[in-house]
Protein backbone atom coordinates (compact mmCIF):
# COMPACT_ATOMS: atom_id res chain seq x y z
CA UNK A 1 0.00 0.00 0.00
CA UNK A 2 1.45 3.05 -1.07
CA UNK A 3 1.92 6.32 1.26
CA UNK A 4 -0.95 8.18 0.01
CA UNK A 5 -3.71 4.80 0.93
CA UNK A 6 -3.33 3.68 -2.20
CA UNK A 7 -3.08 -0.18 -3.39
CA UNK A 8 -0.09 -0.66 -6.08
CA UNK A 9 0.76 -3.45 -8.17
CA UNK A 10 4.41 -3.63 -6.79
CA UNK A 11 7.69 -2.55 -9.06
CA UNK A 12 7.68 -1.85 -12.99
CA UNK A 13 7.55 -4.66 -15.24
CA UNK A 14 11.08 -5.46 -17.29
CA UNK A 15 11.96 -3.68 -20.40
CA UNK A 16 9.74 -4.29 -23.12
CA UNK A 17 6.90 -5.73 -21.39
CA UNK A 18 5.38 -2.53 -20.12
CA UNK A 19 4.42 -0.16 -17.52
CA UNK A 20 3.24 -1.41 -14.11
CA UNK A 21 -0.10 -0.19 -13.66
CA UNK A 22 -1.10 2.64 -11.90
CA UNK A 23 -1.98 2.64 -8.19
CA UNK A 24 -5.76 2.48 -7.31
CA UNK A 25 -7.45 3.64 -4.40
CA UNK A 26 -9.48 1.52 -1.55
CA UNK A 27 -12.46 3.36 -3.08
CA UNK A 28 -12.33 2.37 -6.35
CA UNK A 29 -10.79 -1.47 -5.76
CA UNK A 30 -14.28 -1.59 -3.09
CA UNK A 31 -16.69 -0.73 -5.85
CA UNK A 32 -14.93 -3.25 -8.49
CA UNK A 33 -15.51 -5.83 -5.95
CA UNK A 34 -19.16 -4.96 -5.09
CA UNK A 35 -19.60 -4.48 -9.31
CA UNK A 36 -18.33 -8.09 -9.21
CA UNK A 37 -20.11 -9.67 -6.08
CA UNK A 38 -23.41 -8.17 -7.68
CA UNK A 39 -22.89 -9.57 -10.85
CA UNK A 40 -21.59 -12.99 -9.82
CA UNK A 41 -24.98 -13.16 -7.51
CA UNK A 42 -27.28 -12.22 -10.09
CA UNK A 43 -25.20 -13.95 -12.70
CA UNK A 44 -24.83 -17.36 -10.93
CA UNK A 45 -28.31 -17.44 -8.29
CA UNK A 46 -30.80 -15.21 -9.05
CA UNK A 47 -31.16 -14.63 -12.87
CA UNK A 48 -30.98 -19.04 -13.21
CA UNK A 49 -33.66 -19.09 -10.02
CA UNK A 50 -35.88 -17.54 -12.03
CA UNK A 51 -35.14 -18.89 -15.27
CA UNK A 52 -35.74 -22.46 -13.87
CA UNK A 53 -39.01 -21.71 -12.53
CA UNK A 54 -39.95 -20.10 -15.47
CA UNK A 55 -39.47 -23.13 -17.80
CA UNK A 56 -40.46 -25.74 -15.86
CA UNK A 57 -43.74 -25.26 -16.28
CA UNK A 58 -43.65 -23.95 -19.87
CA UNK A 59 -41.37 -26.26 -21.64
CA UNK A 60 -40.49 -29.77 -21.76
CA UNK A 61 -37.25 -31.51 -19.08
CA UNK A 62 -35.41 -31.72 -22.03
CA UNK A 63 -35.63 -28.18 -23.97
CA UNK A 64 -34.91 -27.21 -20.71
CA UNK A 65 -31.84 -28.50 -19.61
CA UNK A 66 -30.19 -27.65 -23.27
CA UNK A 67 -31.90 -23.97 -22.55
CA UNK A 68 -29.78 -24.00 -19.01
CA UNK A 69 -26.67 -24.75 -20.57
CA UNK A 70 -26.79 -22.95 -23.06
CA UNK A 71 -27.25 -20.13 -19.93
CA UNK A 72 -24.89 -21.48 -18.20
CA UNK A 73 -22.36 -21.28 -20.78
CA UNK A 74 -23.48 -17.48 -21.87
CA UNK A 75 -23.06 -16.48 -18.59
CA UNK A 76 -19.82 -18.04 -18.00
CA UNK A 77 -18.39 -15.91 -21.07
CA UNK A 78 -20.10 -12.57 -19.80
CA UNK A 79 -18.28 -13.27 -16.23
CA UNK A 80 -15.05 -13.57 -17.78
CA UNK A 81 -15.45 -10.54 -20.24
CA UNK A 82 -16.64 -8.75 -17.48
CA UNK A 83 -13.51 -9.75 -14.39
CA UNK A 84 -11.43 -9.27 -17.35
CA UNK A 85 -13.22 -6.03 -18.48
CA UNK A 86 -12.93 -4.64 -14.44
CA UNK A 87 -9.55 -5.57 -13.93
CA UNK A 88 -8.16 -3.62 -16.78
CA UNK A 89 -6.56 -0.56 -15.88
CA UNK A 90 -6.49 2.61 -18.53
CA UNK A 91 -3.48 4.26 -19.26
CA UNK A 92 -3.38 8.00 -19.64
């Protein structure tokens, strides 16, 4: 943690690789977690909750488990996208 309450990423990368990113504050680390928390709750609980209930008694067992995967597997790439997406820091 830096002087000024700030989190840093430690020392510079080697030559060639890049800059070390810049330091971030509690603040703003906090809110990427909640932004991630939140998403990974509605993402993973609440949003397939629903879904569930709302197929099972519209559809067929079987349209609805592919429909679940299929889900599962969209919201497994918007997760990533989005940690990735969060985590990326923007250079002035």
């Amino acid at each position: 943690m830096g002087g000024d309450g700030s989190v840093t990423d430690g020392p510079s990368m080697p030559s060639g690789i890049g800059p070390a990113a810049p330091s971030m504050t509690w603040s703003m680390a906090s809110g990427r977690a909640a932004v991630m928390l939140l998403a990974s709750v509605l993402l993973l609980v609440v949003v397939p909750d629903r879904l569930l209930a709302y197929l099972s008694t519209r559809i067929v067992p079987g349209w609805r488990d592919f429909l679940m995967v299929l889900y599962s597997a969209a919201a497994f790439v918007v997760a990533c996208w989005l940690f990735v997406r969060v985590q990326r820091e923007r250079h002035p």
